[in-house]
C-alpha atoms as a PDB file:
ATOM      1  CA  UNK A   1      23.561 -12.741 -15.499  1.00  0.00           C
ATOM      2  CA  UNK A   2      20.816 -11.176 -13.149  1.00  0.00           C
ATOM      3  CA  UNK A   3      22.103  -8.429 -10.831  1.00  0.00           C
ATOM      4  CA  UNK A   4      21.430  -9.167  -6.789  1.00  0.00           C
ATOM      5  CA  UNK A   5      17.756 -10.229  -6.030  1.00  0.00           C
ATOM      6  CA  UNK A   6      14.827  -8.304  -4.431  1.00  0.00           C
ATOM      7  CA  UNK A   7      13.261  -8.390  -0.931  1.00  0.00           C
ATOM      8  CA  UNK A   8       9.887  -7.948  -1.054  1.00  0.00           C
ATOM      9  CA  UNK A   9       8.077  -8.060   2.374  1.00  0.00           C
ATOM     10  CA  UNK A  10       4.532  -7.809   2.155  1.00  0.00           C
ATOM     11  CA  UNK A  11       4.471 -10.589  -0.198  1.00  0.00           C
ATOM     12  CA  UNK A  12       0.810 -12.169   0.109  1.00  0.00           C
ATOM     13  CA  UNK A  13      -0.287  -8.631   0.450  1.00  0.00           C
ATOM     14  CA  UNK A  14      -1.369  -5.936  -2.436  1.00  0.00           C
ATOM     15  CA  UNK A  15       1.065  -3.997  -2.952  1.00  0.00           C
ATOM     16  CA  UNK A  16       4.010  -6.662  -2.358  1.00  0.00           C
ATOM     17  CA  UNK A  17       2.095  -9.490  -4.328  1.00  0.00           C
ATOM     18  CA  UNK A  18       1.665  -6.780  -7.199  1.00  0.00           C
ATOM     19  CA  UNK A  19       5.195  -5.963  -6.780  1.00  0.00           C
ATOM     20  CA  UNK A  20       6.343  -9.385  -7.498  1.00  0.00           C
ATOM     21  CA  UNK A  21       4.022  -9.511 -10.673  1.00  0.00           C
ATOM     22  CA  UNK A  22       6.084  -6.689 -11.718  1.00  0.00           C
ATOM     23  CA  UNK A  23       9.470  -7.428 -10.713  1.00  0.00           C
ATOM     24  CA  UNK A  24       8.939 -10.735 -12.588  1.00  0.00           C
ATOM     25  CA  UNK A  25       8.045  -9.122 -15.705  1.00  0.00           C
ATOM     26  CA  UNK A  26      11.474  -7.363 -15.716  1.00  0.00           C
ATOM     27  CA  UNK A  27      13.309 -10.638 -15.077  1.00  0.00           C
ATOM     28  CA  UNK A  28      14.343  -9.419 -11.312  1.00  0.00           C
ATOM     29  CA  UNK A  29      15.408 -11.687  -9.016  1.00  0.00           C
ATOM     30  CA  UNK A  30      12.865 -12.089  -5.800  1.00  0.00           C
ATOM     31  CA  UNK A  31      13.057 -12.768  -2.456  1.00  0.00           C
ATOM     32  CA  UNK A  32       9.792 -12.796  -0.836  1.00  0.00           C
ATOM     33  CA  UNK A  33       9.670 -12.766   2.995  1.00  0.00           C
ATOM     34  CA  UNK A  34       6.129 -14.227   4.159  1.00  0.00           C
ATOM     35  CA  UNK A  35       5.271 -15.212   7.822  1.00  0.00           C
ATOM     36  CA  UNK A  36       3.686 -18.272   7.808  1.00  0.00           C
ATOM     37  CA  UNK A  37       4.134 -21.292   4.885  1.00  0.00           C
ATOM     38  CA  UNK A  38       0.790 -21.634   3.701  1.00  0.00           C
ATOM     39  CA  UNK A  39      -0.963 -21.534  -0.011  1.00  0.00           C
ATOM     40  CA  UNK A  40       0.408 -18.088  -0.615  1.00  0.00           C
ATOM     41  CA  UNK A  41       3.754 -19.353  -0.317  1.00  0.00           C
ATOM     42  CA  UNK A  42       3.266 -22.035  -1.714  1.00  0.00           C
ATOM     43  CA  UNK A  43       2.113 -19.736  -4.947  1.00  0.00           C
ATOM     44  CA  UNK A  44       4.933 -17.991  -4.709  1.00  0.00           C
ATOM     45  CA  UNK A  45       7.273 -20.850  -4.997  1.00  0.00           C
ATOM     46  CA  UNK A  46       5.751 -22.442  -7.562  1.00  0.00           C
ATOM     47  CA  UNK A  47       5.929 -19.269  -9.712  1.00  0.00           C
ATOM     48  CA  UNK A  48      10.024 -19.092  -8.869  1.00  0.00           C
ATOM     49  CA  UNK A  49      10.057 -16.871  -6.398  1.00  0.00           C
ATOM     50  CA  UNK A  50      12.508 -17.468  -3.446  1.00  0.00           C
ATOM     51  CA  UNK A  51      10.369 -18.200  -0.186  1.00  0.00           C
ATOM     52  CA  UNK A  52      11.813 -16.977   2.951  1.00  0.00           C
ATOM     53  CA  UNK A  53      10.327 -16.924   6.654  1.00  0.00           C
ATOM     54  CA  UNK A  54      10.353 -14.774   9.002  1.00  0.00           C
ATOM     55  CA  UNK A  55       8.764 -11.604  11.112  1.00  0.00           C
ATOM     56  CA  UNK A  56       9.630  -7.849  10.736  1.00  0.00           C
ATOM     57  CA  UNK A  57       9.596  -7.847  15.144  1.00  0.00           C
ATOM     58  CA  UNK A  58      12.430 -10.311  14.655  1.00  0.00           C
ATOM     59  CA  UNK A  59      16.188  -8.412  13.983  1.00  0.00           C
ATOM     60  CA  UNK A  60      17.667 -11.979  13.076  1.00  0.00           C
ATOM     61  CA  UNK A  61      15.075 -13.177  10.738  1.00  0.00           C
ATOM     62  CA  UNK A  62      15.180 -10.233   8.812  1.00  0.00           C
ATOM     63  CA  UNK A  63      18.694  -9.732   8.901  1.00  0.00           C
ATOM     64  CA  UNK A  64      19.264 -13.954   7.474  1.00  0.00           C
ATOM     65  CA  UNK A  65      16.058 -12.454   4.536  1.00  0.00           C
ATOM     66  CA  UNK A  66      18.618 -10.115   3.572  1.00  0.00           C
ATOM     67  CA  UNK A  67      21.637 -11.714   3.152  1.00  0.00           C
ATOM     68  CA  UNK A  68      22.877 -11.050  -0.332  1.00  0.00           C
ATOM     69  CA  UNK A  69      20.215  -9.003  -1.073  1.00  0.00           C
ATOM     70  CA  UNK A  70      20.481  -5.371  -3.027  1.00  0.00           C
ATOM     71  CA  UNK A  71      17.859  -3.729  -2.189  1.00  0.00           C
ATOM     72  CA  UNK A  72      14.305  -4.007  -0.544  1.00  0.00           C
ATOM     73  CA  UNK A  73      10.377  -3.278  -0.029  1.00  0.00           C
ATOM     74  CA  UNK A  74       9.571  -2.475   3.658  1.00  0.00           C
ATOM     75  CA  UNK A  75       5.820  -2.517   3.719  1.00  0.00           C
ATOM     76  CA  UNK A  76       4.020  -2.981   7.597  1.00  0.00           C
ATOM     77  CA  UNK A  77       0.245  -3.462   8.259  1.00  0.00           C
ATOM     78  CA  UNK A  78      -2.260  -1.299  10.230  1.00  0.00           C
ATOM     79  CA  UNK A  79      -1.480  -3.002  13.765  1.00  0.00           C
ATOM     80  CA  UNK A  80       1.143  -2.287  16.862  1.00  0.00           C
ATOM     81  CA  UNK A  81       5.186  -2.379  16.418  1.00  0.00           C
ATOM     82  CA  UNK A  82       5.616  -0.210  13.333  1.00  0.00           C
ATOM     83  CA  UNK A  83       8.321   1.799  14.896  1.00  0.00           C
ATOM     84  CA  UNK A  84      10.285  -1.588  16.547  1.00  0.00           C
ATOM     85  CA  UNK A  85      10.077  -3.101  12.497  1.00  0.00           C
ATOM     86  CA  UNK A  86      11.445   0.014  10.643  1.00  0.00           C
ATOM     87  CA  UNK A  87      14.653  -0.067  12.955  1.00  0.00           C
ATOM     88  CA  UNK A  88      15.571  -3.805  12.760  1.00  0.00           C
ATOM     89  CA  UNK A  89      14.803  -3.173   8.871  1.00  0.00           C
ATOM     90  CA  UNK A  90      17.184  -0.359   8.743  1.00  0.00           C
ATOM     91  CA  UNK A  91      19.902  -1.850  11.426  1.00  0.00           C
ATOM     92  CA  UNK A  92      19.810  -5.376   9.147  1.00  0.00           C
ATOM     93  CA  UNK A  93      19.737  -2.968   5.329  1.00  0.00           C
ATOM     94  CA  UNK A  94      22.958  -1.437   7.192  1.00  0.00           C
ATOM     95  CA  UNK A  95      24.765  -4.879   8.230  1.00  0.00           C
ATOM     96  CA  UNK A  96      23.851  -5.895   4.610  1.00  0.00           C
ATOM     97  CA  UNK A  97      24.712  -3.234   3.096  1.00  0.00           C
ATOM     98  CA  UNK A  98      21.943  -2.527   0.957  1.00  0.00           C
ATOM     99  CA  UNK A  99      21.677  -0.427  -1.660  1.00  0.00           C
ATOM    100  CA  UNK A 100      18.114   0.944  -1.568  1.00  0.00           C
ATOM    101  CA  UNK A 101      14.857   0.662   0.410  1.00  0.00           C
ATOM    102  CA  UNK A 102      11.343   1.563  -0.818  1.00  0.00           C
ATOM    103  CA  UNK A 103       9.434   2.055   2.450  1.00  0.00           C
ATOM    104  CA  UNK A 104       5.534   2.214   2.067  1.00  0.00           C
ATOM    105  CA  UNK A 105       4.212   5.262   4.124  1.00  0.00           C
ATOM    106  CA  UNK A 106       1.286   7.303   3.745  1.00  0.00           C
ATOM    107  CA  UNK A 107       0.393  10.500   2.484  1.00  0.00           C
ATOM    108  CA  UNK A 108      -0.949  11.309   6.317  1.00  0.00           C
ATOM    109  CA  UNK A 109       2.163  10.632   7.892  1.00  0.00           C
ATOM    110  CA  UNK A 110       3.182  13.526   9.917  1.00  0.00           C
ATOM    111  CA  UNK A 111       4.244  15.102  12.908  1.00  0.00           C
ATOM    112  CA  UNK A 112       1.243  16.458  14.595  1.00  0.00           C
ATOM    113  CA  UNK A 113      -1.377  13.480  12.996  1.00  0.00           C
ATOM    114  CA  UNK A 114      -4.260  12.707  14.819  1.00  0.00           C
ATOM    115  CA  UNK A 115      -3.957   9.253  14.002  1.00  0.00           C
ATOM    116  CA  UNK A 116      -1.559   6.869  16.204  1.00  0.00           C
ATOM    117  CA  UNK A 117      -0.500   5.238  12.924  1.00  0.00           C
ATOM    118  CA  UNK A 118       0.009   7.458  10.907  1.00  0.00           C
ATOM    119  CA  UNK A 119       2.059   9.921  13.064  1.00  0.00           C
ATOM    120  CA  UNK A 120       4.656   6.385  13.544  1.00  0.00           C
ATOM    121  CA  UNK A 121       4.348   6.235   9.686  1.00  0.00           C
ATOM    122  CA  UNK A 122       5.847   9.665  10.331  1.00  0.00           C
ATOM    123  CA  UNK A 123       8.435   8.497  12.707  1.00  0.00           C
ATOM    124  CA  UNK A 124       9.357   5.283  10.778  1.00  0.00           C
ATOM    125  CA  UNK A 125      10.376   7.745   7.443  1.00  0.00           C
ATOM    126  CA  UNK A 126      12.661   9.418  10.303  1.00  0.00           C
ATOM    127  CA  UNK A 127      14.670   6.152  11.285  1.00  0.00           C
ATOM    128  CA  UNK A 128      15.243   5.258   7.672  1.00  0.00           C
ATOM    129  CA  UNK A 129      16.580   8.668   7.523  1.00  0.00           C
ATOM    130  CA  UNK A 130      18.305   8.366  10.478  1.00  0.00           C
ATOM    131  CA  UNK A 131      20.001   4.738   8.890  1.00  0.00           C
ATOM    132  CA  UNK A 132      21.894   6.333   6.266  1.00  0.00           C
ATOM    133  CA  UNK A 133      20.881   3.324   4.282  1.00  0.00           C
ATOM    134  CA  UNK A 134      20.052   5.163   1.053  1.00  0.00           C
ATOM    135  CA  UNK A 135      15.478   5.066   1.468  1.00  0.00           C
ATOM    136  CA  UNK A 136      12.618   6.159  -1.029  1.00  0.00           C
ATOM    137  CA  UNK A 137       9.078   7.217   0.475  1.00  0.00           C
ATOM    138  CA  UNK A 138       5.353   6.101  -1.143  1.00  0.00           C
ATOM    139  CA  UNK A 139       3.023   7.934   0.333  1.00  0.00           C
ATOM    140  CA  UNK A 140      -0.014   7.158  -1.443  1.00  0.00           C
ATOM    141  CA  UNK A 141      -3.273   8.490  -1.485  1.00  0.00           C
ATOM    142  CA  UNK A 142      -6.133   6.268  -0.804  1.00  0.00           C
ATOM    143  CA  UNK A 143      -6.117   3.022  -2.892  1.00  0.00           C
ATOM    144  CA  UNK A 144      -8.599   1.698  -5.058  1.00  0.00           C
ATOM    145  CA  UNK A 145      -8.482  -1.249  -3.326  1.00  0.00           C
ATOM    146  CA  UNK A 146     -10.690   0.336  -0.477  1.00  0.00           C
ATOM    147  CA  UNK A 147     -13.507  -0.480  -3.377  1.00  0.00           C
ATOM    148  CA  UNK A 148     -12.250  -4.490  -3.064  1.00  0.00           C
ATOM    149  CA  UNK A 149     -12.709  -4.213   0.906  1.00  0.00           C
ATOM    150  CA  UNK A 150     -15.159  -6.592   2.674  1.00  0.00           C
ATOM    151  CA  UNK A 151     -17.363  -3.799   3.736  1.00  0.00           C
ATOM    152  CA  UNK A 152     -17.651  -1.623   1.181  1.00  0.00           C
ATOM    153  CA  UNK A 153     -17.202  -4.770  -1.688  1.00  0.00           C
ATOM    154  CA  UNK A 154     -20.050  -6.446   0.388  1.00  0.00           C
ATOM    155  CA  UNK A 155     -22.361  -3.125   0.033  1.00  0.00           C
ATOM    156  CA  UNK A 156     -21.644  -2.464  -3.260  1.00  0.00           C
ATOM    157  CA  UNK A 157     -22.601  -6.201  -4.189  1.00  0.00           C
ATOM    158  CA  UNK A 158     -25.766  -6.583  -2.278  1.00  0.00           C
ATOM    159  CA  UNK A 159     -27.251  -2.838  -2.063  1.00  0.00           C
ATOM    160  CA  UNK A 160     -25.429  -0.977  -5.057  1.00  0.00           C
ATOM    161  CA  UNK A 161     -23.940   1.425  -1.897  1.00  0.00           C
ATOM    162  CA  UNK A 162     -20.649   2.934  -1.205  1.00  0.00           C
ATOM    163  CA  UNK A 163     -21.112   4.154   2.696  1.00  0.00           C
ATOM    164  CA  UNK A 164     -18.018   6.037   3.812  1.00  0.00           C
ATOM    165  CA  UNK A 165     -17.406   8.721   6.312  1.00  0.00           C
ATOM    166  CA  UNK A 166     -15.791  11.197   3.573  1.00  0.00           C
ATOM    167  CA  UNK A 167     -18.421  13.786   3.142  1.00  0.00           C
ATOM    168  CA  UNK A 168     -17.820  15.916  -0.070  1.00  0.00           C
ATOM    169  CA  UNK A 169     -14.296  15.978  -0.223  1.00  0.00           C
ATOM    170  CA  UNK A 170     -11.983  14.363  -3.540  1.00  0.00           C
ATOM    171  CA  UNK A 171      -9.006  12.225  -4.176  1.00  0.00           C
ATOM    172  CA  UNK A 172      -7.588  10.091  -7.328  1.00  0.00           C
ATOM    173  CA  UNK A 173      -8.028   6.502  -6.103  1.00  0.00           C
ATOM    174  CA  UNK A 174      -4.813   4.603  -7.100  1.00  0.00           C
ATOM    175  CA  UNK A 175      -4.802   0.830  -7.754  1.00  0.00           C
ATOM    176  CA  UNK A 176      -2.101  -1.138  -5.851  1.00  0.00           C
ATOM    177  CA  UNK A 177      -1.157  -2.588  -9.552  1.00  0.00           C
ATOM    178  CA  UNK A 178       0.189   1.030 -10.117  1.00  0.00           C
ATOM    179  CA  UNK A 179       1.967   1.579  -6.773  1.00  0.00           C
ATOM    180  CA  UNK A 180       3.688  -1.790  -7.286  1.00  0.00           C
ATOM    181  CA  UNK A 181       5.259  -0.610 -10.528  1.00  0.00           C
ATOM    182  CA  UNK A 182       6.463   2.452  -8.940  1.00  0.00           C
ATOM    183  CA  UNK A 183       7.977   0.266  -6.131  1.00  0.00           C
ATOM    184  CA  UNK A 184       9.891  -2.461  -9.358  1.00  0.00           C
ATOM    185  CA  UNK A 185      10.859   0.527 -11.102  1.00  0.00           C
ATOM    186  CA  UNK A 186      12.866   1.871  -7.787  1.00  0.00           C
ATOM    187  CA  UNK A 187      14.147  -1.568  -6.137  1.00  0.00           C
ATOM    188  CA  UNK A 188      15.232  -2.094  -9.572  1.00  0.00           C
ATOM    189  CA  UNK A 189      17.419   1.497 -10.011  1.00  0.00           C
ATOM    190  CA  UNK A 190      17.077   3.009  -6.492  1.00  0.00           C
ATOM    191  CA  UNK A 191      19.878   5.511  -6.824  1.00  0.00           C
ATOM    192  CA  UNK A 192      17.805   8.320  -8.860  1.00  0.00           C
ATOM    193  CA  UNK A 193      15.411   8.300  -6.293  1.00  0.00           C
ATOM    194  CA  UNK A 194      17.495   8.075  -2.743  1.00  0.00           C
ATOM    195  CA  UNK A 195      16.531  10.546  -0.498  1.00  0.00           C
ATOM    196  CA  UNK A 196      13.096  11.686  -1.993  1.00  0.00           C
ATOM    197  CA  UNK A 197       9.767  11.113  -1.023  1.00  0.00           C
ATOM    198  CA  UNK A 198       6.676  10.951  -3.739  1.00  0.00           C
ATOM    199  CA  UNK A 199       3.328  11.336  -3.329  1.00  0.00           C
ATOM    200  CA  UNK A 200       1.378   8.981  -5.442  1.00  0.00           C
ATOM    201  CA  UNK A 201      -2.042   9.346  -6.944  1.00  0.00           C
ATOM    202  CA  UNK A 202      -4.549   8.317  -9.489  1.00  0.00           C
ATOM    203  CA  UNK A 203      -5.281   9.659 -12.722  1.00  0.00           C
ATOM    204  CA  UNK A 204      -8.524  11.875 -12.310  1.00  0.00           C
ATOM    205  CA  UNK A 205      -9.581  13.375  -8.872  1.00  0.00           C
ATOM    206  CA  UNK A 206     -12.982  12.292  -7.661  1.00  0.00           C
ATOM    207  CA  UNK A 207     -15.453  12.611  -5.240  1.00  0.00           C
ATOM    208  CA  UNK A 208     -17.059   9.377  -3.702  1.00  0.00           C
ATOM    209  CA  UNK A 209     -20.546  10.318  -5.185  1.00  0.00           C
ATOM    210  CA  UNK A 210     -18.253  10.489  -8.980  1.00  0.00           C
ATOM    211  CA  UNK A 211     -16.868   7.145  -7.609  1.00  0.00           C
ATOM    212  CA  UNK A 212     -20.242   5.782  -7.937  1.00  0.00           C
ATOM    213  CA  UNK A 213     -20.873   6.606 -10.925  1.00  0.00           C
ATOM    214  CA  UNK A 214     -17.919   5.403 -12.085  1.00  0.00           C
ATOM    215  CA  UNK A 215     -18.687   1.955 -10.626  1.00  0.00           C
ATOM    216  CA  UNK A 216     -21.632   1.918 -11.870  1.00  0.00           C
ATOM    217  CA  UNK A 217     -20.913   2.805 -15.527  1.00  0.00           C
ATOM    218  CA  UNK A 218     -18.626  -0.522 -15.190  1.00  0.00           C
ATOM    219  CA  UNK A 219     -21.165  -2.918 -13.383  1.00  0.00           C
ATOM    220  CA  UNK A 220     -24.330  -1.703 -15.427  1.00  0.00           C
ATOM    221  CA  UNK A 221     -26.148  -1.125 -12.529  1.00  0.00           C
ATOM    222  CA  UNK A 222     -26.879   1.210  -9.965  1.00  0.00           C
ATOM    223  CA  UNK A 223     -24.460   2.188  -7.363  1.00  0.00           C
ATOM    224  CA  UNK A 224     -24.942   4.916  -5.052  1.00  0.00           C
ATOM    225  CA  UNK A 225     -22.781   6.684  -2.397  1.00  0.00           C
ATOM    226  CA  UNK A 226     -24.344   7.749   1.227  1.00  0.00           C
ATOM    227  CA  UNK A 227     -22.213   9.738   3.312  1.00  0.00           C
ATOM    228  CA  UNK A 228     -22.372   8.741   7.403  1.00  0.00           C
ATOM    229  CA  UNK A 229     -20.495  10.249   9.807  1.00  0.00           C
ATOM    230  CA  UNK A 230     -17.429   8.748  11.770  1.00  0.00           C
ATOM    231  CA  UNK A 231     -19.131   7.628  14.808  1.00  0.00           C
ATOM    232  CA  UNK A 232     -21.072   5.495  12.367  1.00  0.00           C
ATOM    233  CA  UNK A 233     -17.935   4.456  10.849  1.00  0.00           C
ATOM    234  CA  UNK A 234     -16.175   3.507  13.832  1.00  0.00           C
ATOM    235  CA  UNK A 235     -19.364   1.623  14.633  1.00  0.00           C
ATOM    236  CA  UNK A 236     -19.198  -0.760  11.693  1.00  0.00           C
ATOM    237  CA  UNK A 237     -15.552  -0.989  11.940  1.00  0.00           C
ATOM    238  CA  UNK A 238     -16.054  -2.186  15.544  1.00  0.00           C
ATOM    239  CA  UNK A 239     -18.730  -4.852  14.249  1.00  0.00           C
ATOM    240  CA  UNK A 240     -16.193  -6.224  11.874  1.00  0.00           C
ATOM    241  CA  UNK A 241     -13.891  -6.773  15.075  1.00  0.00           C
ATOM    242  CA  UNK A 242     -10.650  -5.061  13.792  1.00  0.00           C
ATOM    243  CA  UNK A 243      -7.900  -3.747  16.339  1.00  0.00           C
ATOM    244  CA  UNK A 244      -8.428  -0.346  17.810  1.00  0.00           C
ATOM    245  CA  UNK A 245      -5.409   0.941  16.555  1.00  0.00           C
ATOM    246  CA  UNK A 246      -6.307   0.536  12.846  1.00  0.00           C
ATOM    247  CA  UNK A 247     -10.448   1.947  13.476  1.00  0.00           C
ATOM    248  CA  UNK A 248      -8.315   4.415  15.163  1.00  0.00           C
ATOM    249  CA  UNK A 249      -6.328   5.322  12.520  1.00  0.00           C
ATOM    250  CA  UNK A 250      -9.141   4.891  10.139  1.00  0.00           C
ATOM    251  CA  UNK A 251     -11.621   7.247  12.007  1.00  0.00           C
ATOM    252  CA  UNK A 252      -8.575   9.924  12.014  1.00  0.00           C
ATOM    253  CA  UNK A 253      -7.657   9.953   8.385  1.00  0.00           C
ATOM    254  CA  UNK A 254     -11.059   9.988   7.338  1.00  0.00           C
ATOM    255  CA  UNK A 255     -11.319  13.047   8.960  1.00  0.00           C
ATOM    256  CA  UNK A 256      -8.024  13.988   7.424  1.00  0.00           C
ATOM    257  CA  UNK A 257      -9.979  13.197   3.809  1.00  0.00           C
ATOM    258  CA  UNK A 258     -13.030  15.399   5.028  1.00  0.00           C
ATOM    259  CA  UNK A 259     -10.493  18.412   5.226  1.00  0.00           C
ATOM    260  CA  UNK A 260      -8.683  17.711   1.998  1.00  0.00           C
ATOM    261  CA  UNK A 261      -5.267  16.096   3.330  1.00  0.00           C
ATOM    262  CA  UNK A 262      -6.355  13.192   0.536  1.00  0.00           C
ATOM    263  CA  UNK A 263      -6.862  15.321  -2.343  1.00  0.00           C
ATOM    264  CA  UNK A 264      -4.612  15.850  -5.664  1.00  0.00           C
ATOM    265  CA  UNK A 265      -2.779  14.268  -8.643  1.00  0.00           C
ATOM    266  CA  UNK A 266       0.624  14.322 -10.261  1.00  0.00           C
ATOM    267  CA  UNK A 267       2.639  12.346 -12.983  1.00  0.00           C
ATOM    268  CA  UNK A 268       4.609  10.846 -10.637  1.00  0.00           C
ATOM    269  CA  UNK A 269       3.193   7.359 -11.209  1.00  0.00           C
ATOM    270  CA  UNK A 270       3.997   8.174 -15.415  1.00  0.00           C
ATOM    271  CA  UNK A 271       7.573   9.494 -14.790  1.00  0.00           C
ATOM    272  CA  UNK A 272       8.821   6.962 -12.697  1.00  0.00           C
ATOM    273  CA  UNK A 273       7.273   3.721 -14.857  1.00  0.00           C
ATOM    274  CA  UNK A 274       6.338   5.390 -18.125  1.00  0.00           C
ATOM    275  CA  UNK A 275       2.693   4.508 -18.113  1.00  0.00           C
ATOM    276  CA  UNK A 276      -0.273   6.119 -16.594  1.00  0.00           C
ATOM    277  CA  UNK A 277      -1.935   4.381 -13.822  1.00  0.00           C
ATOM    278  CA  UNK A 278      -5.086   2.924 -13.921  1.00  0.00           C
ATOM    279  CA  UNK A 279      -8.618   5.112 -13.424  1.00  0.00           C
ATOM    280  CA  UNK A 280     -11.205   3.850 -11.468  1.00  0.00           C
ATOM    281  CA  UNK A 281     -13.219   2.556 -14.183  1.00  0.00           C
ATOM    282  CA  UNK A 282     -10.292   0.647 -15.445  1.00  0.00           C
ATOM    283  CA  UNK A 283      -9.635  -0.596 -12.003  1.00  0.00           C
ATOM    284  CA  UNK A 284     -13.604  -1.878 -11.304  1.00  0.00           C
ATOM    285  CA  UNK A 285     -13.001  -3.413 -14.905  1.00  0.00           C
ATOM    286  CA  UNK A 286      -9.920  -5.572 -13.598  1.00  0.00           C
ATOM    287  CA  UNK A 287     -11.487  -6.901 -10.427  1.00  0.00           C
ATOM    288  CA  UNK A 288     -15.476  -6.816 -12.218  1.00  0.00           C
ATOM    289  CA  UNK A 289     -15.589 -10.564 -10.318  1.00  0.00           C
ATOM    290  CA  UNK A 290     -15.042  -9.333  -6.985  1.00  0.00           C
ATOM    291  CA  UNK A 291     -18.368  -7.039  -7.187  1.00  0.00           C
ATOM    292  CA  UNK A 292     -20.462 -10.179  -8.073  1.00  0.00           C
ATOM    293  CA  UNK A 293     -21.092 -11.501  -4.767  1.00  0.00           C
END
């Protein structure tokens, strides 16, 4: 008999929909909480997962997506109302009585951040606290997945160019794939890991213009990084019409990546799921389709 299901919000995004890969392969349970009922959830469905609608600004509807529910992924895009989300989550995980949250933060949150987001990223770790509803941190480096991104996918396709605003400094990309076995592993046992907080990284730390070269080695041809500066940034970021709280954000931390904030590895990823996660050249292997635009 399977133990109480999942809640996995997030669930057409990355890290939830690669969470509910890998809660499926360990015959979990899942709830999946979507907004809208479209193909996604339609998807998800059709693969057995439990389809539930709501919004994260809404206490009732995510109080009613955790009814019977053990434990649950908290996971809130780059856009207004993170703070108002993380307390209904916690206020309904306390009615319900849940027995662990993963909450997806970042490895900028804190006090004094430059950034609007990630300083509430900051804040939102504090009312989980604050809940007493027993909470596990992520606070990842920057994914891989920034590779998959229309911008920098698009460049790489067409003119064999990564153009970031990230100057010399290094990190160890981590796929999504890897974070979302991190996140199984914990919904799945969350009592070992109440209370802590992990920072999560790649493999092998990197610089963008060793990023290159690792995309290239995969795609057989040519790719090349070209540093611009953050004005620049925030100009194409502006051109792709995104909210100015996320180019915000994004102009902040990568000025937080410039001075190193970014930069590291552990074996946190290996401990917790007891494989390594995935390198870059691995990961451009996996999604080799997506750079053939």
């Amino acid at each position: 008999m399977k133990s109480q299901p999942v809640l996995v919000t997030g669930a057409t995004g990355a890290t939830g929909g690669y969470t509910i890969d890998a809660l499926t392969k360990l015959d979990v349970s899942i709830r999946a909480m979507v907004r809208k009922d479209d193909d996604r959830a339609a998807r998800l469905r059709s693969s057995g997962v439990e389809v539930v609608f709501g919004d994260l600004l809404n206490l009732d509807s995510v109080r009613s997506a955790m009814e019977d529910i053990g434990a649950a992924y908290f996971v809130y895009p780059l856009v207004p109302g993170l703070i108002n989300a993380t307390a209904y989550f916690a206020q309904a995980a306390q009615e319900a009585g849940l027995n662990g949250i993963v909450n997806m933060s970042q490895i900028s949150a804190r006090r004094d951040s430059k950034s609007h987001q990630a300083r509430d990223h900051w804040i939102s770790e504090r009312v989980f606290d604050w809940s007493c509803v027993p909470v596990t941190h992520l606070r990842p480096t920057f994914f891989a997945q920034w590779l998959t991104y229309p911008r920098v996918r698009q460049d790489i396709a067409q003119k064999g160019l990564i153009s970031l605003p990230f100057g010399n400094a290094r990190h160890a990309p981590i796929a999504a794939e890897d974070q979302a076995r991190v996140i199984a592993a914990i919904l799945t046992n969350p009592v070992p890991h109440s209370g802590k907080t992990y920072k999560l990284f790649g493999p092998v730390e990197m610089d963008q213009y060793g990023i290159a070269k690792a995309v290239s080695d995969v795609l057989g041809r040519e790719v090349i990084y070209e540093p611009i500066g953050i004005a620049d940034f925030r100009h194409q970021l502006e051109q792709f019409g995104l909210p100015e709280q996320t180019i915000q954000h994004l102009c902040a931390v990568a000025l937080d990546f410039q001075e190193g904030l970014f930069a590291g590895t552990n074996d946190a990823i290996e401990t917790i799921t007891g494989k390594v996660p995935m390198t870059v050249q691995s990961f451009v292997k996996a999604h080799k389709a997506e750079f053939n635009d």
